[in-house]
N, C-alpha and C. Protein backbone atom coordinates (compact mmCIF):
# COMPACT_ATOMS: atom_id res chain seq x y z
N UNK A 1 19.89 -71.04 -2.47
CA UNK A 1 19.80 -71.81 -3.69
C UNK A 1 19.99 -70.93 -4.92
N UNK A 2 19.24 -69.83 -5.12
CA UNK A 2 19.62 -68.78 -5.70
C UNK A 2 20.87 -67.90 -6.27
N UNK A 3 21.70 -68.13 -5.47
CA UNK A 3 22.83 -68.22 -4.90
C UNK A 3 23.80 -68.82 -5.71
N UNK A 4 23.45 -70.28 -5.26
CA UNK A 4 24.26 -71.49 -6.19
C UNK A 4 24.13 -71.40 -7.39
N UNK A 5 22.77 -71.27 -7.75
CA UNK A 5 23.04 -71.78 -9.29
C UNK A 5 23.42 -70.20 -10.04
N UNK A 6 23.42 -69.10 -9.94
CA UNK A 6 23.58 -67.70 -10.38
C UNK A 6 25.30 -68.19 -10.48
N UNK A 7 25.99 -68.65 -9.13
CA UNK A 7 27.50 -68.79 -9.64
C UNK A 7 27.23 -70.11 -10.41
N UNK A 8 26.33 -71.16 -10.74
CA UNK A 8 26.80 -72.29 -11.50
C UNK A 8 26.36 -72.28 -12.65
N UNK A 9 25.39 -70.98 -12.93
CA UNK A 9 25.50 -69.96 -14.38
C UNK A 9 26.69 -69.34 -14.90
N UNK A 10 27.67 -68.68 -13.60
CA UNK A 10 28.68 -67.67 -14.00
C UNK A 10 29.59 -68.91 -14.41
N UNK A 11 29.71 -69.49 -13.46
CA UNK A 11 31.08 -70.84 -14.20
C UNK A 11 30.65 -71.33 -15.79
N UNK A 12 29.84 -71.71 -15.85
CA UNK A 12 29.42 -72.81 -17.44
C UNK A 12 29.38 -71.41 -18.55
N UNK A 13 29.06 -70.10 -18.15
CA UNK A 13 29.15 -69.38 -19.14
C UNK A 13 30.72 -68.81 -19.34
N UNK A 14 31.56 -68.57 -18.25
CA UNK A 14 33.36 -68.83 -18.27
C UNK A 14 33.75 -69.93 -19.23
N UNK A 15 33.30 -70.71 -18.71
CA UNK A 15 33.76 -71.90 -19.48
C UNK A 15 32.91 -72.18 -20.96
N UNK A 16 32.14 -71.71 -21.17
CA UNK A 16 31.61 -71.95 -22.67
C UNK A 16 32.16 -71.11 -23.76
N UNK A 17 33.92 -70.69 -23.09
CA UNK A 17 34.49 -69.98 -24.50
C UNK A 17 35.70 -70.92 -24.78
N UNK A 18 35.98 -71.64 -25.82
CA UNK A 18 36.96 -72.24 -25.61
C UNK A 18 38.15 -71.37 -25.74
N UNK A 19 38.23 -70.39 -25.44
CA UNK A 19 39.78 -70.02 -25.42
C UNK A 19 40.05 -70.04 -23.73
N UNK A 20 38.79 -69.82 -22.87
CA UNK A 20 39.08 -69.72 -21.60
C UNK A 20 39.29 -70.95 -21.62
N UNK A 21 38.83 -72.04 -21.71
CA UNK A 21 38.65 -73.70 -21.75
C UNK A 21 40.44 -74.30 -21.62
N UNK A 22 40.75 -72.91 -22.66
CA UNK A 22 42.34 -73.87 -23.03
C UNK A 22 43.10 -72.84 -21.52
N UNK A 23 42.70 -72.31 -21.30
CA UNK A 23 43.47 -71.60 -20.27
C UNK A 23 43.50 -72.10 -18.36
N UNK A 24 41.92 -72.95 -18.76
CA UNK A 24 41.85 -73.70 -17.35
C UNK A 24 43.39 -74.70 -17.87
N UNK A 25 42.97 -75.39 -18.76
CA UNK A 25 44.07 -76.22 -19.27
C UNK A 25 44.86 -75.87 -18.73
N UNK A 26 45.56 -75.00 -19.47
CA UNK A 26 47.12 -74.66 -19.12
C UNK A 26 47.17 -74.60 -17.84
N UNK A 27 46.52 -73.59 -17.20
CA UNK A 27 46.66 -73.44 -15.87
C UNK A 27 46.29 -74.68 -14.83
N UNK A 28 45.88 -75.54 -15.24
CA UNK A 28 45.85 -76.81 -14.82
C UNK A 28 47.55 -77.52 -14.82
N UNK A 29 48.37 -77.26 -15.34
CA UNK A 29 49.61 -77.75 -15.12
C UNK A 29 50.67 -76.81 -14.14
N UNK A 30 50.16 -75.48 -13.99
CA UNK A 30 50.65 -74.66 -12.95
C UNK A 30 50.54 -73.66 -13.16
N UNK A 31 50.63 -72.46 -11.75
CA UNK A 31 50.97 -71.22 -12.21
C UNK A 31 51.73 -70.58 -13.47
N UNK A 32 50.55 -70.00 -14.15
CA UNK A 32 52.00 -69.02 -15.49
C UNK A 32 51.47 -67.20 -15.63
N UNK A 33 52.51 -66.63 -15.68
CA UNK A 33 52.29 -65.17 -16.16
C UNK A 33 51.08 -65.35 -17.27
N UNK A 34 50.74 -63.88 -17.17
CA UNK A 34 49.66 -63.31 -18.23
C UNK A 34 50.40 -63.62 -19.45
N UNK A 35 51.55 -63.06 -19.74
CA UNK A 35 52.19 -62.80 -20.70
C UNK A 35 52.48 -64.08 -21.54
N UNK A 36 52.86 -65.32 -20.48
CA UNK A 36 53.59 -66.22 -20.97
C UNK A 36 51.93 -67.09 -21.75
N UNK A 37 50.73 -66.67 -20.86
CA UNK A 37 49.83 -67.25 -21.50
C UNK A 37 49.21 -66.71 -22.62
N UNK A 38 49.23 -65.62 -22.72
CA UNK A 38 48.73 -64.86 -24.00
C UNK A 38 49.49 -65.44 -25.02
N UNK A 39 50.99 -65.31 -25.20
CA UNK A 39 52.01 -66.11 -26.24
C UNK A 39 50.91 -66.89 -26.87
N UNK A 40 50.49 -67.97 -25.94
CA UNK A 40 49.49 -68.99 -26.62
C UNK A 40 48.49 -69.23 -27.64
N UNK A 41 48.06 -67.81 -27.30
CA UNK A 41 46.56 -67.25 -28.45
C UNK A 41 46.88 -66.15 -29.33
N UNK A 42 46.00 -66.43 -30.42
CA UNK A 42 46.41 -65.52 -31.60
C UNK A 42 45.35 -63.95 -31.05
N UNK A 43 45.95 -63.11 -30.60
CA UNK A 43 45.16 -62.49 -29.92
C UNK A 43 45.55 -61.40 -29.40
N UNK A 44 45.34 -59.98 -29.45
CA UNK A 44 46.14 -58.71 -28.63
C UNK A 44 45.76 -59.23 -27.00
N UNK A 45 47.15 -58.42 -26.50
CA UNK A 45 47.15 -58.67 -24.89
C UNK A 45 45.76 -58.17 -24.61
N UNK A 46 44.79 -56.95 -24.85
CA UNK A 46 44.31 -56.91 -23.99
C UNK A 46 42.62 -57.55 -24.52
N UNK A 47 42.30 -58.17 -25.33
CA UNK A 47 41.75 -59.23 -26.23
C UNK A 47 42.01 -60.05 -25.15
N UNK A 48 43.17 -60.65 -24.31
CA UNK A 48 43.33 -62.01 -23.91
C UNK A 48 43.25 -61.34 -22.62
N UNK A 49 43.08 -60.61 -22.07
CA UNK A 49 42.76 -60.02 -20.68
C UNK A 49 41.45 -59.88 -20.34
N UNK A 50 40.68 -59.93 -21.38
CA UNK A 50 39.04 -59.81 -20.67
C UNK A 50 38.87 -61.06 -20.57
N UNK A 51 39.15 -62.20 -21.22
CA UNK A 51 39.48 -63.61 -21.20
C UNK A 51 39.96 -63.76 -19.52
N UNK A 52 40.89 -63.38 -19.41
CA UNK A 52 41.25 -63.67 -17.79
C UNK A 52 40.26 -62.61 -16.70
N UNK A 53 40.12 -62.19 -16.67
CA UNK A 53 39.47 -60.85 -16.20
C UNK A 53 37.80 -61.67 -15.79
N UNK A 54 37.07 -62.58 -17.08
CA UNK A 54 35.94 -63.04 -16.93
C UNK A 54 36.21 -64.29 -16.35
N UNK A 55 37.41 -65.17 -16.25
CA UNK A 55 37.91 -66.12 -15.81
C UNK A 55 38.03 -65.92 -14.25
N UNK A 56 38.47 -64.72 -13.86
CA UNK A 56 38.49 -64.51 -12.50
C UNK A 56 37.52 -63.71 -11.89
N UNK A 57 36.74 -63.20 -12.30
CA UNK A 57 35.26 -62.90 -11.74
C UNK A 57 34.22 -63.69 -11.81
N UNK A 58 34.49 -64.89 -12.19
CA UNK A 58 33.73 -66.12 -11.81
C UNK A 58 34.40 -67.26 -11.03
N UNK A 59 35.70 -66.64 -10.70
CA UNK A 59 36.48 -67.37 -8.89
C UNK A 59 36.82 -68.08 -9.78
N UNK A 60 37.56 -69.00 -11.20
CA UNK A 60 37.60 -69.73 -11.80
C UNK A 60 39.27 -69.98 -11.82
N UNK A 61 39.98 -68.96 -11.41
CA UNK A 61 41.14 -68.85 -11.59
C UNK A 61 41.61 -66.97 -10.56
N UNK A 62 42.56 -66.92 -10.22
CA UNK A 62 43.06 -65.86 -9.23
C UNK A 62 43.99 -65.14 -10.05
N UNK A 63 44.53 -63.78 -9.87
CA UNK A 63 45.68 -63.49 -10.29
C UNK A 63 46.54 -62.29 -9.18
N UNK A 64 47.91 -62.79 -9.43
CA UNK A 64 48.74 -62.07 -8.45
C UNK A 64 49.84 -61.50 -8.76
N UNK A 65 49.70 -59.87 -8.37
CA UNK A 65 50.75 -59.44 -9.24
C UNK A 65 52.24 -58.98 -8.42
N UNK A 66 52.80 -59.31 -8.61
CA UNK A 66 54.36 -59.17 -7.74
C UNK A 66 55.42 -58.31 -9.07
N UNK A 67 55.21 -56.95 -8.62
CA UNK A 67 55.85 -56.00 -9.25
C UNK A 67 55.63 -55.58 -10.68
N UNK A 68 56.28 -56.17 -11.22
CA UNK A 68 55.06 -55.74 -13.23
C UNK A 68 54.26 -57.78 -14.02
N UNK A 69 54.67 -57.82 -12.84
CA UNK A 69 54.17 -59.97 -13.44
C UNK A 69 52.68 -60.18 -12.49
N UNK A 70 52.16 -60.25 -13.66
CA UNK A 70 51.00 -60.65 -12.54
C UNK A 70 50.90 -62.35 -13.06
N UNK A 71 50.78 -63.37 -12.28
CA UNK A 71 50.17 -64.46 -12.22
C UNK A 71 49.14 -64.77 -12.00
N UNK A 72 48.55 -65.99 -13.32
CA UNK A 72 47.35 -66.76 -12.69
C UNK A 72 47.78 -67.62 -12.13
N UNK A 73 46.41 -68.15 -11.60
CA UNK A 73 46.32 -69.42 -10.75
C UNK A 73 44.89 -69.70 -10.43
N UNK A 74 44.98 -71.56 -11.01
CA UNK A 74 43.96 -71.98 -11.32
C UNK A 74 43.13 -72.21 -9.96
N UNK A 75 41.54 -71.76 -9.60
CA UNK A 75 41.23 -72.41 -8.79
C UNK A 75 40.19 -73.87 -8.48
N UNK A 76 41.05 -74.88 -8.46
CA UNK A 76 40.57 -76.03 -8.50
C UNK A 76 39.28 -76.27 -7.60
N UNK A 77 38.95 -75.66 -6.63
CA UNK A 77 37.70 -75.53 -5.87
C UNK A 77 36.87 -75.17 -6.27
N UNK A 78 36.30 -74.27 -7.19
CA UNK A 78 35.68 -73.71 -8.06
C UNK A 78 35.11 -74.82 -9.51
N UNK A 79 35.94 -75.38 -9.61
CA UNK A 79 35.66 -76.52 -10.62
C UNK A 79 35.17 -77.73 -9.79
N UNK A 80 35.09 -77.43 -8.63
CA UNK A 80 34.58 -78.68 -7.80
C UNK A 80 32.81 -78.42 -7.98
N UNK A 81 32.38 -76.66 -7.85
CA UNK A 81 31.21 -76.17 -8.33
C UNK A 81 30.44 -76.84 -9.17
N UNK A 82 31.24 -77.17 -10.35
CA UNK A 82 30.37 -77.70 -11.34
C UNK A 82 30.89 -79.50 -11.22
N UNK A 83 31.59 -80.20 -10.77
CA UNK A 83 31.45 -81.47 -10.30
C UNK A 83 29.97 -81.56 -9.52
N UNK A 84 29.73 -80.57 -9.12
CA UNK A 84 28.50 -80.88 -8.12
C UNK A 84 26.88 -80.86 -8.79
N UNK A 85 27.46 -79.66 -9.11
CA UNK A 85 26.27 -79.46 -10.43
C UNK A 85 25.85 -80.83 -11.33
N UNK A 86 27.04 -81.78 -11.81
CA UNK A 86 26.83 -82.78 -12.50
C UNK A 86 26.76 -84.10 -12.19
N UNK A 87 26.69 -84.08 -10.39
CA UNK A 87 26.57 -85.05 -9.53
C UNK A 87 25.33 -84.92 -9.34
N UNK A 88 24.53 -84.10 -8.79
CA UNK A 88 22.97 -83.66 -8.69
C UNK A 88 22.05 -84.05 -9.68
N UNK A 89 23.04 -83.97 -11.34
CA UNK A 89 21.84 -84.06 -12.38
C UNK A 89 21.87 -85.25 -13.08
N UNK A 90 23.00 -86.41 -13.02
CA UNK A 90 23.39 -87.66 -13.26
C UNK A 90 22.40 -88.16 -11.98
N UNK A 91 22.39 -87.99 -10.83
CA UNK A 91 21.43 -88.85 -10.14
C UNK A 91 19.86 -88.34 -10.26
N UNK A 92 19.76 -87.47 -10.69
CA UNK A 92 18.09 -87.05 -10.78
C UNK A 92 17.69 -87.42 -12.24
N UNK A 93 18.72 -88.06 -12.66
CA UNK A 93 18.14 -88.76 -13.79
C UNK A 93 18.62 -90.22 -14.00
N UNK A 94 19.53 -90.38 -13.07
CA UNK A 94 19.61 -92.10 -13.00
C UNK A 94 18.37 -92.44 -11.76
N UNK A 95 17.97 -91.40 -11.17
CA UNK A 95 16.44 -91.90 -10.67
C UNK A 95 15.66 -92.13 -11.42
N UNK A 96 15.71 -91.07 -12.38
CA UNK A 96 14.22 -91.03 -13.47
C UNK A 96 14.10 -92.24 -14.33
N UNK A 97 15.31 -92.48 -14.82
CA UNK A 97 15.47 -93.92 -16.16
C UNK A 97 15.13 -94.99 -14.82
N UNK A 98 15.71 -95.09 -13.14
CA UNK A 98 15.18 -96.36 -12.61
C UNK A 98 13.50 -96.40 -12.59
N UNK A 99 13.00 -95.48 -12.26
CA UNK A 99 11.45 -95.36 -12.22
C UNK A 99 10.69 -96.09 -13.61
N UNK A 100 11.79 -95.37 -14.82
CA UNK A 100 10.83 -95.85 -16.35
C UNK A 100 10.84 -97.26 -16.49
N UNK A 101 12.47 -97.89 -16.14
CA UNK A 101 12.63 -98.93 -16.04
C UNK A 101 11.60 -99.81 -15.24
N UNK A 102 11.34 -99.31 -13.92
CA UNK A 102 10.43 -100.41 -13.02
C UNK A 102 9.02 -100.58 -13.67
N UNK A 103 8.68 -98.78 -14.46
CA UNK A 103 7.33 -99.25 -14.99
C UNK A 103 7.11 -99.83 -16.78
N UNK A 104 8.46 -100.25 -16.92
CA UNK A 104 8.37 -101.12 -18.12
C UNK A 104 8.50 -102.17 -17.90
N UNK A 105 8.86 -102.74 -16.59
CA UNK A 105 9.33 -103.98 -16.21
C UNK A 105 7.96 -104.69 -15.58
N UNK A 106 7.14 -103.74 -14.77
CA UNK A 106 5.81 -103.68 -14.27
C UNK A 106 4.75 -104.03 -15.23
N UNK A 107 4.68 -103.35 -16.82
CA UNK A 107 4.00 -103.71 -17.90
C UNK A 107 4.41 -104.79 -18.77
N UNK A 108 5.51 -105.33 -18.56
CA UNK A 108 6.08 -106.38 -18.78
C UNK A 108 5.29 -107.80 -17.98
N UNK A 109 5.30 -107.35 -17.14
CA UNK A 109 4.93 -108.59 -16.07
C UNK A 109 3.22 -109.04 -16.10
N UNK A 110 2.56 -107.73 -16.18
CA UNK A 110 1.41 -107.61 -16.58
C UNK A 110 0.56 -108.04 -17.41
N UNK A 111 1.75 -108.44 -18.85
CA UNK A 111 1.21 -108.33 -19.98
C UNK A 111 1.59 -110.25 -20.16
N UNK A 112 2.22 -110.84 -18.94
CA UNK A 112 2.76 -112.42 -19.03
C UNK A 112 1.81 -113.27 -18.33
């Protein structure tokens, strides 16, 4: 358990920069070079490399380098991490509002 949530710390703090934010983006439409993604941001290359660098030490995205090009690539499994995270906490609180609900509905009935 320990475990889980330490990586479902490392993801939400990846993702709480929006420049990484725009880079799941992009990389959400496909593989692209470092290079071609840096273009994007007002930013020195290696400014936009700790950006990827913290992006992929939280499994968030991969990179592969084939001769002087290295590519990212987004990893969509990893974002399944925090789908889960927000499946767990939408029902532990659509429990909680049914509970308040039954005991307003309970003091309701009480009070007729």
């Amino acid at each position: 358990m320990a475990q889980y949530l330490a990586e479902v710390d490392g993801v939400f703090a990846a993702l709480a920069d929006a420049t990484r934010r725009d880079v799941i983006r992009r990389l959400g439409r496909g593989p692209t070079s470092v290079g071609d993604l840096a273009r994007e941001f007002p930013m020195t290359l290696p400014s936009f490399m700790k950006h990827v660098r913290t992006l992929e030490s939280n499994g968030l995205i991969r990179t592969v380098k084939v001769g002087r090009v290295r590519t990212c690539v987004l990893n969509r499994e990893r974002l399944a991490l925090v789908d889960d995270w927000l499946a767990e906490q939408r029902a532990m609180w659509e429990e909680r509002t049914d509970r308040l609900e039954n005991l307003v509905d309970e003091l309701m009935e009480e009070k007729r």
